[in-house]
PDB file of N, CA and C in Angstrom:
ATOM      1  N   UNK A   1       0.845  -1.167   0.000  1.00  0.00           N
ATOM      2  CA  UNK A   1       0.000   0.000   0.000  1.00  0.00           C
ATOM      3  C   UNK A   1       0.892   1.232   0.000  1.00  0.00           C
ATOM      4  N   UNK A   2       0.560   2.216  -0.540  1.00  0.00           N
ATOM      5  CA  UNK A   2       1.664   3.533  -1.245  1.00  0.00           C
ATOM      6  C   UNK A   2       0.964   4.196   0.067  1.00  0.00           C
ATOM      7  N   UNK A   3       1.373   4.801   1.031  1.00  0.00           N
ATOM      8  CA  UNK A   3       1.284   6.100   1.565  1.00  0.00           C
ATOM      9  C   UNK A   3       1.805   7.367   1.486  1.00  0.00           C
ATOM     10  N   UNK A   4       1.581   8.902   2.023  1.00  0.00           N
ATOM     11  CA  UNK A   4       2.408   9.938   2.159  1.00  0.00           C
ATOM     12  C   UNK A   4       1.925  10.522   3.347  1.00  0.00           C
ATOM     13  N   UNK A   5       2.915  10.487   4.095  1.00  0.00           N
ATOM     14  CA  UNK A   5       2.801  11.359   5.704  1.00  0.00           C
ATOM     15  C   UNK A   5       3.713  12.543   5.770  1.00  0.00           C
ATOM     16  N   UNK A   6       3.013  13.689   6.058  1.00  0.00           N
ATOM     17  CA  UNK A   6       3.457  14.864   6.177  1.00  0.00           C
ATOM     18  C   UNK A   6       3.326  15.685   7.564  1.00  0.00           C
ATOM     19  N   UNK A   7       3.980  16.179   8.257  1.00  0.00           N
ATOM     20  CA  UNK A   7       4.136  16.338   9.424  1.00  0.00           C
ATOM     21  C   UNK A   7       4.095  18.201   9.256  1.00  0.00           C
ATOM     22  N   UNK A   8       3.895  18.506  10.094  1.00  0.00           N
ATOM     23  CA  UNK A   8       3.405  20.471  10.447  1.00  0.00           C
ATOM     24  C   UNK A   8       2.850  21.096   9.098  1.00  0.00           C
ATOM     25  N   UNK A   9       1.996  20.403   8.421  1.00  0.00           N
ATOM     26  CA  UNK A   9       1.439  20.679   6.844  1.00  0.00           C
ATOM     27  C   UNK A   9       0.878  22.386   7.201  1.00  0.00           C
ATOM     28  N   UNK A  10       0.761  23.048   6.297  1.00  0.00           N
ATOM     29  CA  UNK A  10       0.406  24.271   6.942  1.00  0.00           C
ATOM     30  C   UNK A  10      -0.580  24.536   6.498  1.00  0.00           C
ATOM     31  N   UNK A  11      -2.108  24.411   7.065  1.00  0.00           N
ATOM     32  CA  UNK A  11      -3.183  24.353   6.779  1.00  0.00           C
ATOM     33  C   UNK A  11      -4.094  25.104   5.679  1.00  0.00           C
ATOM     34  N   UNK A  12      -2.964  25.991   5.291  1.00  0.00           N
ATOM     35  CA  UNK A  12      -3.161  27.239   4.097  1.00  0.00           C
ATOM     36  C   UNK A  12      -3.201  26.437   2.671  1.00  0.00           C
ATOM     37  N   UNK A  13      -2.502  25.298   3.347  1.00  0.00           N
ATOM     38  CA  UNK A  13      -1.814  24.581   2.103  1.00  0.00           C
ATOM     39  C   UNK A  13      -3.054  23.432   1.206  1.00  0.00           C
ATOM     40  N   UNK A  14      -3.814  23.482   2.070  1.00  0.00           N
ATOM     41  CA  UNK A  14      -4.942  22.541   1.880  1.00  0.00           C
ATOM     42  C   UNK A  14      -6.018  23.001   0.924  1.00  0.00           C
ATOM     43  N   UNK A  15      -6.773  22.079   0.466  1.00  0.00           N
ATOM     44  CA  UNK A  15      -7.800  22.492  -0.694  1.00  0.00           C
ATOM     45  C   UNK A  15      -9.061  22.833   0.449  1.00  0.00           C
ATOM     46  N   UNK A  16     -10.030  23.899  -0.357  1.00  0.00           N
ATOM     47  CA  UNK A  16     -10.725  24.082   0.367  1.00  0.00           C
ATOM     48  C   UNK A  16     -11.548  23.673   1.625  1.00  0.00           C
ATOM     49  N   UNK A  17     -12.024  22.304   0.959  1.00  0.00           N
ATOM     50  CA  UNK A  17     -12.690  21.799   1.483  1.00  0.00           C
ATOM     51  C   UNK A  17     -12.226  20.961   2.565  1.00  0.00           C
ATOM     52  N   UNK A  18     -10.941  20.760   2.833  1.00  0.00           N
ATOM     53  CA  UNK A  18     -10.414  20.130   3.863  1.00  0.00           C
ATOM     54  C   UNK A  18      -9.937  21.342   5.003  1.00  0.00           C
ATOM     55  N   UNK A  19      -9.933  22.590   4.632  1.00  0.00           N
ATOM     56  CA  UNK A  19      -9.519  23.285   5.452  1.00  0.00           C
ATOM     57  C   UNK A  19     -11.011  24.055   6.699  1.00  0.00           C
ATOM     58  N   UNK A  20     -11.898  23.329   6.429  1.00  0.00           N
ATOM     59  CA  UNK A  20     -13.242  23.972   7.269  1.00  0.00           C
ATOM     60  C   UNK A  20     -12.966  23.309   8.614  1.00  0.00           C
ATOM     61  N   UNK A  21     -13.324  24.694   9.276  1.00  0.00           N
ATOM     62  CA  UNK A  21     -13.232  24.238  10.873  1.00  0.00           C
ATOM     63  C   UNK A  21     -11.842  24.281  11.680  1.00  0.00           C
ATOM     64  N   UNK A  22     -10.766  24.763  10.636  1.00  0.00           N
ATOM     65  CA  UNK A  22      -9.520  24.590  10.961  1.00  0.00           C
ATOM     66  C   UNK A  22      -9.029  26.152  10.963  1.00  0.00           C
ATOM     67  N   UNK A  23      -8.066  26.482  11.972  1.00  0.00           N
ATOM     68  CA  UNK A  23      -7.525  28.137  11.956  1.00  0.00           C
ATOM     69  C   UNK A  23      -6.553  28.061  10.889  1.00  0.00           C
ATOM     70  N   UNK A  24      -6.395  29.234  10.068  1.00  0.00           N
ATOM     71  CA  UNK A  24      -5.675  29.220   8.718  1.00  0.00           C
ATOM     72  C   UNK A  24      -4.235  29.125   8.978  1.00  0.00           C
ATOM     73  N   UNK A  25      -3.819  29.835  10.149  1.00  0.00           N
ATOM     74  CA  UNK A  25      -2.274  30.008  10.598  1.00  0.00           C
ATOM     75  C   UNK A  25      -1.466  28.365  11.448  1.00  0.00           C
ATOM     76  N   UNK A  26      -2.660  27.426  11.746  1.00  0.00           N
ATOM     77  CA  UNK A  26      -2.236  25.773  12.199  1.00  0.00           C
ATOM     78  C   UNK A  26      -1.732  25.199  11.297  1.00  0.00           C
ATOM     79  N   UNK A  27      -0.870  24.263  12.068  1.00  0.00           N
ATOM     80  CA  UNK A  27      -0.274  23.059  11.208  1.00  0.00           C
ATOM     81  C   UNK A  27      -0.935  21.622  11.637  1.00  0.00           C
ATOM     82  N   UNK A  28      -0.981  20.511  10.118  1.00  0.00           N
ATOM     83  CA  UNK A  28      -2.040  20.010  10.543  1.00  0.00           C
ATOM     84  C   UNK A  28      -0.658  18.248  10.309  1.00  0.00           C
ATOM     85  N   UNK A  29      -1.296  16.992  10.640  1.00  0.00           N
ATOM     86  CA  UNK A  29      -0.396  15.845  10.210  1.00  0.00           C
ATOM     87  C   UNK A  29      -1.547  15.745   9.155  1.00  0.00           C
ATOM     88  N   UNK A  30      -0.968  15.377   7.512  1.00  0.00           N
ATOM     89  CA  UNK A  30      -1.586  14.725   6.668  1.00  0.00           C
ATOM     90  C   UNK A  30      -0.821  13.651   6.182  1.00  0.00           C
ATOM     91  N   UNK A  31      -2.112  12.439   6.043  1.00  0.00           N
ATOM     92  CA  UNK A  31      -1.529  11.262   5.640  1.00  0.00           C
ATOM     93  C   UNK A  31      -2.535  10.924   4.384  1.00  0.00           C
ATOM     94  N   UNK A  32      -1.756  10.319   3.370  1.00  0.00           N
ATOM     95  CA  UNK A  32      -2.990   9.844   2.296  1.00  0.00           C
ATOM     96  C   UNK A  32      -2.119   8.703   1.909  1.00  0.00           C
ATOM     97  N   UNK A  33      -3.030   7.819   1.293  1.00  0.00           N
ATOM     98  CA  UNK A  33      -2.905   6.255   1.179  1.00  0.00           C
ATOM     99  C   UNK A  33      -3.910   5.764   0.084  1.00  0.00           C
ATOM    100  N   UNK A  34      -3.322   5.354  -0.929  1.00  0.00           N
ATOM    101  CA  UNK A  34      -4.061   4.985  -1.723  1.00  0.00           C
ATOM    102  C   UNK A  34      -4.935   3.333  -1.176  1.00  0.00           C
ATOM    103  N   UNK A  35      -6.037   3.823  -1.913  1.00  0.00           N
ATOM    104  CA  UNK A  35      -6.847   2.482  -1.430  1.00  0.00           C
ATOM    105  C   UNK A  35      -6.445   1.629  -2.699  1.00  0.00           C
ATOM    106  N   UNK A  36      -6.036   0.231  -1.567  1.00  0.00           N
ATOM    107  CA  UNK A  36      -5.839  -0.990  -2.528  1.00  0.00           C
ATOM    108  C   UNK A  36      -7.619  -1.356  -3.342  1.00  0.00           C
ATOM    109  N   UNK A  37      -7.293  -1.563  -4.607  1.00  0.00           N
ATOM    110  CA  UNK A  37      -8.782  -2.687  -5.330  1.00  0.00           C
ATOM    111  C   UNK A  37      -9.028  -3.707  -4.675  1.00  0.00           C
ATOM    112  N   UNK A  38     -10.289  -3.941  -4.181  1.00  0.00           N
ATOM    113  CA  UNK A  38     -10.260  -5.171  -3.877  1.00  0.00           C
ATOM    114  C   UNK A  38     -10.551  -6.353  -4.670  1.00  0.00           C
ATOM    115  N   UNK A  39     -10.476  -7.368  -4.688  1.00  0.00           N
ATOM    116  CA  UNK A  39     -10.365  -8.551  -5.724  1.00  0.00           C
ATOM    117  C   UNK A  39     -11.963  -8.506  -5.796  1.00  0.00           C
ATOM    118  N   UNK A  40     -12.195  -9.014  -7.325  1.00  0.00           N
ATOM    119  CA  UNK A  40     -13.439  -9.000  -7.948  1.00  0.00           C
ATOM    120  C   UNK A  40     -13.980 -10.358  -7.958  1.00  0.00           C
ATOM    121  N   UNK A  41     -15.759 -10.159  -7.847  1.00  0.00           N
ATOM    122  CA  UNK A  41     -15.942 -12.012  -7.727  1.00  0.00           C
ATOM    123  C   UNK A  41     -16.729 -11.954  -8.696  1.00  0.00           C
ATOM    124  N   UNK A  42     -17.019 -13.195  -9.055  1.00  0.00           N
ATOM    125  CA  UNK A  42     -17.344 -13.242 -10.282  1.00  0.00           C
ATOM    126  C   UNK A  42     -18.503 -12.380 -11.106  1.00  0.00           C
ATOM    127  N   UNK A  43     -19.014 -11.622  -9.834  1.00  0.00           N
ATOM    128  CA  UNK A  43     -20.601 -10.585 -10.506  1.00  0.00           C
ATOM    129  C   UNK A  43     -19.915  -9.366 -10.949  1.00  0.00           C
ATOM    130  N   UNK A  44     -18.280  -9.182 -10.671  1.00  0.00           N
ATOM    131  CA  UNK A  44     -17.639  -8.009 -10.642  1.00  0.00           C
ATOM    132  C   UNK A  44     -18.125  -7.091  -9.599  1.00  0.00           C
ATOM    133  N   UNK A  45     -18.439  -7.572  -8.623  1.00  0.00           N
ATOM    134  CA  UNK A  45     -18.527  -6.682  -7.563  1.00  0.00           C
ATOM    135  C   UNK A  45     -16.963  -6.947  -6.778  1.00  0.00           C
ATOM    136  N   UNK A  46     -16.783  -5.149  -6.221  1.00  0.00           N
ATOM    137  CA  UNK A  46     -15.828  -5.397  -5.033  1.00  0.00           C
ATOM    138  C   UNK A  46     -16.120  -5.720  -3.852  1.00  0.00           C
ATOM    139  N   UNK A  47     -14.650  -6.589  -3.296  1.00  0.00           N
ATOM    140  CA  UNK A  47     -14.906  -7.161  -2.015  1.00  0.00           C
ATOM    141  C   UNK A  47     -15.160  -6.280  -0.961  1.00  0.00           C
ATOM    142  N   UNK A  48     -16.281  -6.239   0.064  1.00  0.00           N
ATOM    143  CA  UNK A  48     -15.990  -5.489   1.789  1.00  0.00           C
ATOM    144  C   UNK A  48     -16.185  -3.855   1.174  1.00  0.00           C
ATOM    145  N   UNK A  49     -17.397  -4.037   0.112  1.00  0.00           N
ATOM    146  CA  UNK A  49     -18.245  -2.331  -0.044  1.00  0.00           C
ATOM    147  C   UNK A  49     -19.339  -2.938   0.316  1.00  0.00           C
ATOM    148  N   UNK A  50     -20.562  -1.713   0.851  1.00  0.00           N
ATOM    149  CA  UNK A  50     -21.503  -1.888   0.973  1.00  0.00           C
ATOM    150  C   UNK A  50     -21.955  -1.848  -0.726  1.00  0.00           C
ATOM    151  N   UNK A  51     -22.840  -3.021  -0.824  1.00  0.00           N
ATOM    152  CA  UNK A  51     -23.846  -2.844  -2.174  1.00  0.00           C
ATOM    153  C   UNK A  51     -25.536  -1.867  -2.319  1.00  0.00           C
ATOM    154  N   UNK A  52     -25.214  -1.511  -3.004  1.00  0.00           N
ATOM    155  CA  UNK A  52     -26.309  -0.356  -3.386  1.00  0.00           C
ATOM    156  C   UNK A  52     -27.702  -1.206  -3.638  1.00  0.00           C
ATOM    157  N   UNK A  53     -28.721  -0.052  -3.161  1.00  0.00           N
ATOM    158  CA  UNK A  53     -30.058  -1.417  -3.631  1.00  0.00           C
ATOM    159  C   UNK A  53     -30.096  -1.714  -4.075  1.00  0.00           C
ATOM    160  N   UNK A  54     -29.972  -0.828  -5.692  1.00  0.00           N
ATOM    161  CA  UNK A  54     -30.097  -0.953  -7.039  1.00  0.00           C
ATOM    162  C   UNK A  54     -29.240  -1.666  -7.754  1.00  0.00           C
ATOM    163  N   UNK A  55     -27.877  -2.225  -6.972  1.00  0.00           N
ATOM    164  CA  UNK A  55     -26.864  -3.125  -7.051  1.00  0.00           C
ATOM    165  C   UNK A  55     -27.261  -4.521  -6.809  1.00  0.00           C
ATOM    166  N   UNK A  56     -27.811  -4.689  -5.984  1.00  0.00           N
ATOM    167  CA  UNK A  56     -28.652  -5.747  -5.310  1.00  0.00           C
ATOM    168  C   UNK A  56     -29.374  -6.697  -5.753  1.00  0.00           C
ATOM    169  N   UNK A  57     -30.431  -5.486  -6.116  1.00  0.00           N
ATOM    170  CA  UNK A  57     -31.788  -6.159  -6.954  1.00  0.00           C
ATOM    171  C   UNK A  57     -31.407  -6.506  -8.444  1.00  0.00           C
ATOM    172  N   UNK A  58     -30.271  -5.803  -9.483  1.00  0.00           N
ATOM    173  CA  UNK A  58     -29.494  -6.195 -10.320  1.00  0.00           C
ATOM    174  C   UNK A  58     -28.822  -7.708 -10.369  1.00  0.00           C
ATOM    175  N   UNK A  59     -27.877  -7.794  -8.903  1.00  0.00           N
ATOM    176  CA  UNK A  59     -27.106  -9.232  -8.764  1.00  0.00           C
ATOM    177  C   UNK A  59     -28.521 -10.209  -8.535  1.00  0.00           C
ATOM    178  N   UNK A  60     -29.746 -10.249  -8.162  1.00  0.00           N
ATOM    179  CA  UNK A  60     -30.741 -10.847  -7.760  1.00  0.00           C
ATOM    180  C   UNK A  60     -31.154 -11.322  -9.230  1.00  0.00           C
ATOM    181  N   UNK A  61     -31.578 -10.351  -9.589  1.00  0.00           N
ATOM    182  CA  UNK A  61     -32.231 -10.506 -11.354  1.00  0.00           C
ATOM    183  C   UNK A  61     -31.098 -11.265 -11.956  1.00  0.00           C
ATOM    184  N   UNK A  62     -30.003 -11.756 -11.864  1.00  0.00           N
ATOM    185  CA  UNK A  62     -28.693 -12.066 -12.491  1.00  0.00           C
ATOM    186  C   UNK A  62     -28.789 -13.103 -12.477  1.00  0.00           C
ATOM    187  N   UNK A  63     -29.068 -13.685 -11.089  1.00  0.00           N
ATOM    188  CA  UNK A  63     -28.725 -14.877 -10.273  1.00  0.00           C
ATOM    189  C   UNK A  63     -29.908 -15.671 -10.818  1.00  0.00           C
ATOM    190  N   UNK A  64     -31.082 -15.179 -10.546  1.00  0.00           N
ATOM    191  CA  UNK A  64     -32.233 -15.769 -10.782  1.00  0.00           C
ATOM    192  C   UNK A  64     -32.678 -16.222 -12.538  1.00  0.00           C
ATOM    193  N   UNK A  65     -31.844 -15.144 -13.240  1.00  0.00           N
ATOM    194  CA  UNK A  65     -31.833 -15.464 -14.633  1.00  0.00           C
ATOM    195  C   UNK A  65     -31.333 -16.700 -15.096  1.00  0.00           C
ATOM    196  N   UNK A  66     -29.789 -16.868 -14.220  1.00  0.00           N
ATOM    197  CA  UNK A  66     -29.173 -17.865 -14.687  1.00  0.00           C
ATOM    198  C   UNK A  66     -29.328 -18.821 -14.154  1.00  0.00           C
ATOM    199  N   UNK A  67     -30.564 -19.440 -14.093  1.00  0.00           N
ATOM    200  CA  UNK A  67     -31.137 -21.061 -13.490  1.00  0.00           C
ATOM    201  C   UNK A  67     -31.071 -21.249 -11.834  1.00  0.00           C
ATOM    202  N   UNK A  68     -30.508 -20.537 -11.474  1.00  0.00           N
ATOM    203  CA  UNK A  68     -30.009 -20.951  -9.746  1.00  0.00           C
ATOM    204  C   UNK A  68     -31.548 -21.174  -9.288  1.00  0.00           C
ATOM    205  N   UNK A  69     -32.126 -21.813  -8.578  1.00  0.00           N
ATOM    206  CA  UNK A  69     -33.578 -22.398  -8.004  1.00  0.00           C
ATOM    207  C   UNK A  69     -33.584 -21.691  -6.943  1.00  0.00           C
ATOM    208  N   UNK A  70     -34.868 -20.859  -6.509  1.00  0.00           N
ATOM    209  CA  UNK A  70     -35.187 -20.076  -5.515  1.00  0.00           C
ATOM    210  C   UNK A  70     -35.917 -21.308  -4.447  1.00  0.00           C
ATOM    211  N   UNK A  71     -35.767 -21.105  -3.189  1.00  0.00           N
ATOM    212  CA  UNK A  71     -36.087 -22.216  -2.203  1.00  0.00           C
ATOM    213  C   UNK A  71     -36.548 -21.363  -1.373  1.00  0.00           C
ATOM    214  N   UNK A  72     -37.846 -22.078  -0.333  1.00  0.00           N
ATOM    215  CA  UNK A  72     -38.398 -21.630   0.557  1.00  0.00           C
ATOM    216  C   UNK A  72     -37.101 -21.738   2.018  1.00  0.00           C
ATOM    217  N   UNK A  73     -37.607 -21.107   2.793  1.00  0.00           N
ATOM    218  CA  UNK A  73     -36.963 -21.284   4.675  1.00  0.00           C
ATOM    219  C   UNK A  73     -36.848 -22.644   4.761  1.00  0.00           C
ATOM    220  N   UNK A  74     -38.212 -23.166   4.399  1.00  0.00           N
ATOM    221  CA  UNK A  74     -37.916 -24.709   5.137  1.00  0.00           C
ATOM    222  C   UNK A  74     -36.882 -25.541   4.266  1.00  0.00           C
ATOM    223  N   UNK A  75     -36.951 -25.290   3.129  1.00  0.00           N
ATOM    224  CA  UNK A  75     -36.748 -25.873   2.538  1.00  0.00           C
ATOM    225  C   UNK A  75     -34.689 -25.459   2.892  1.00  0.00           C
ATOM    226  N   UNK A  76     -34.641 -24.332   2.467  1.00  0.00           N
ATOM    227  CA  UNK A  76     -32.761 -23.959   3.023  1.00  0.00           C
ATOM    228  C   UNK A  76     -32.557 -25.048   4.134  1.00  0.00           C
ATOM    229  N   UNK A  77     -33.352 -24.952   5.290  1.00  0.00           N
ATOM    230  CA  UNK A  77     -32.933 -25.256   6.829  1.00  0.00           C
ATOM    231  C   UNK A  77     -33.205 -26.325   6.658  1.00  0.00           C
ATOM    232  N   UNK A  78     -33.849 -26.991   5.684  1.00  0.00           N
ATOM    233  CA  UNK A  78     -33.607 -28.706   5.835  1.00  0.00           C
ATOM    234  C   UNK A  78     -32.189 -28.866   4.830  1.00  0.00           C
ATOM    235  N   UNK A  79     -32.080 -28.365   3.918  1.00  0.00           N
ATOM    236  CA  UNK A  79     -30.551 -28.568   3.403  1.00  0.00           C
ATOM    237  C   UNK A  79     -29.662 -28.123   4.045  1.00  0.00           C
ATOM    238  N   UNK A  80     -29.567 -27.263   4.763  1.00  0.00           N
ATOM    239  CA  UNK A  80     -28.622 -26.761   6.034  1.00  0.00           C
ATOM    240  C   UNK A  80     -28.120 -27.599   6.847  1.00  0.00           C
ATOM    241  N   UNK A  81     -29.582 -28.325   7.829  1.00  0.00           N
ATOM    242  CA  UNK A  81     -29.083 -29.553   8.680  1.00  0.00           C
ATOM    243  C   UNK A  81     -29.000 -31.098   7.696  1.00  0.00           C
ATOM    244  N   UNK A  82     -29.267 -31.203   6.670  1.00  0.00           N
ATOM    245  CA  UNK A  82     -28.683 -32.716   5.655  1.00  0.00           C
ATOM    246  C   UNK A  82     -27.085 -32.080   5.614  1.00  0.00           C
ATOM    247  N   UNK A  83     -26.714 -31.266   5.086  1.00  0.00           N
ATOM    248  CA  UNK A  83     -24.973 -30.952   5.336  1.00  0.00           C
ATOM    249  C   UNK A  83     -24.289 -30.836   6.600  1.00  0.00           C
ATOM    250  N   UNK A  84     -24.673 -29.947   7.215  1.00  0.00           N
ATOM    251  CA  UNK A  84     -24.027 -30.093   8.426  1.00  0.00           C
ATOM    252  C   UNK A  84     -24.329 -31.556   9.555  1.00  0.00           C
ATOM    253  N   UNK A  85     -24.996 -32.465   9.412  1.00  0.00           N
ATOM    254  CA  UNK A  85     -25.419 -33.728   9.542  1.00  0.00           C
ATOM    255  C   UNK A  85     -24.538 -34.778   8.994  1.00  0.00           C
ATOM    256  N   UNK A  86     -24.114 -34.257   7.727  1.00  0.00           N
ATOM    257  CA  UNK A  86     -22.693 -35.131   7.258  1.00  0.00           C
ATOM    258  C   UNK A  86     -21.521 -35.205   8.244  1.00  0.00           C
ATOM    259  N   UNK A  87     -21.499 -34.331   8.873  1.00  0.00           N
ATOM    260  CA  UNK A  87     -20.284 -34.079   9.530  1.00  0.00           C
ATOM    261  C   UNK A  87     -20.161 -34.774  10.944  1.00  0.00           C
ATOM    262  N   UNK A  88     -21.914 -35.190  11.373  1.00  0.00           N
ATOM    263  CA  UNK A  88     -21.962 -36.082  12.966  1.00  0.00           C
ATOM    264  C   UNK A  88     -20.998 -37.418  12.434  1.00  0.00           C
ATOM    265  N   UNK A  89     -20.611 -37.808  11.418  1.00  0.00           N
ATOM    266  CA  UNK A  89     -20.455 -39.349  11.537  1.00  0.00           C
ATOM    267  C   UNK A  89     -19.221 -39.260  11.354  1.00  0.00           C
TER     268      UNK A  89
END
């Protein structure tokens, strides 16, 4: 991960919008760090973002297009305990 740490930055020095709330004549620590990509899965979503509704209901319509079988509660939680049931013996 690339960082830059800057120590007594002089708050004059800053773009506007980072300088609110701050006295013009302070020195401030700035650090910036590029954010790593996170690895893509196969819907091309990134890993550890929140997904958007409209992201959502998209990967849903996706999923459901491409044959995957929609199942009731009971029906999950009886395939839930048949797998994890493999594992008593």
């Amino acid at each position: 991960m690339n960082k830059i740490v800057r120590e007594h930055y002089p708050v004059a020095n800053l773009p506007e919008d980072l300088r609110e709330g701050l006295e013009r004549d302070a020195t401030v620590r700035v650090v910036v760090e590029v954010e790593e990509r996170g690895e893509r899965d196969d819907l091309g979503m990134a890993e550890r973002k929140p997904i958007p509704a409209k992201d959502l209901m998209e990967l849903r319509r996706r999923l459901l297009s491409d044959g995957r079988p929609s199942v009731s509660a009971e029906e999950a939680v009886a395939q839930i305990r048949e797998l994890r049931d493999e594992w008593d013996y």
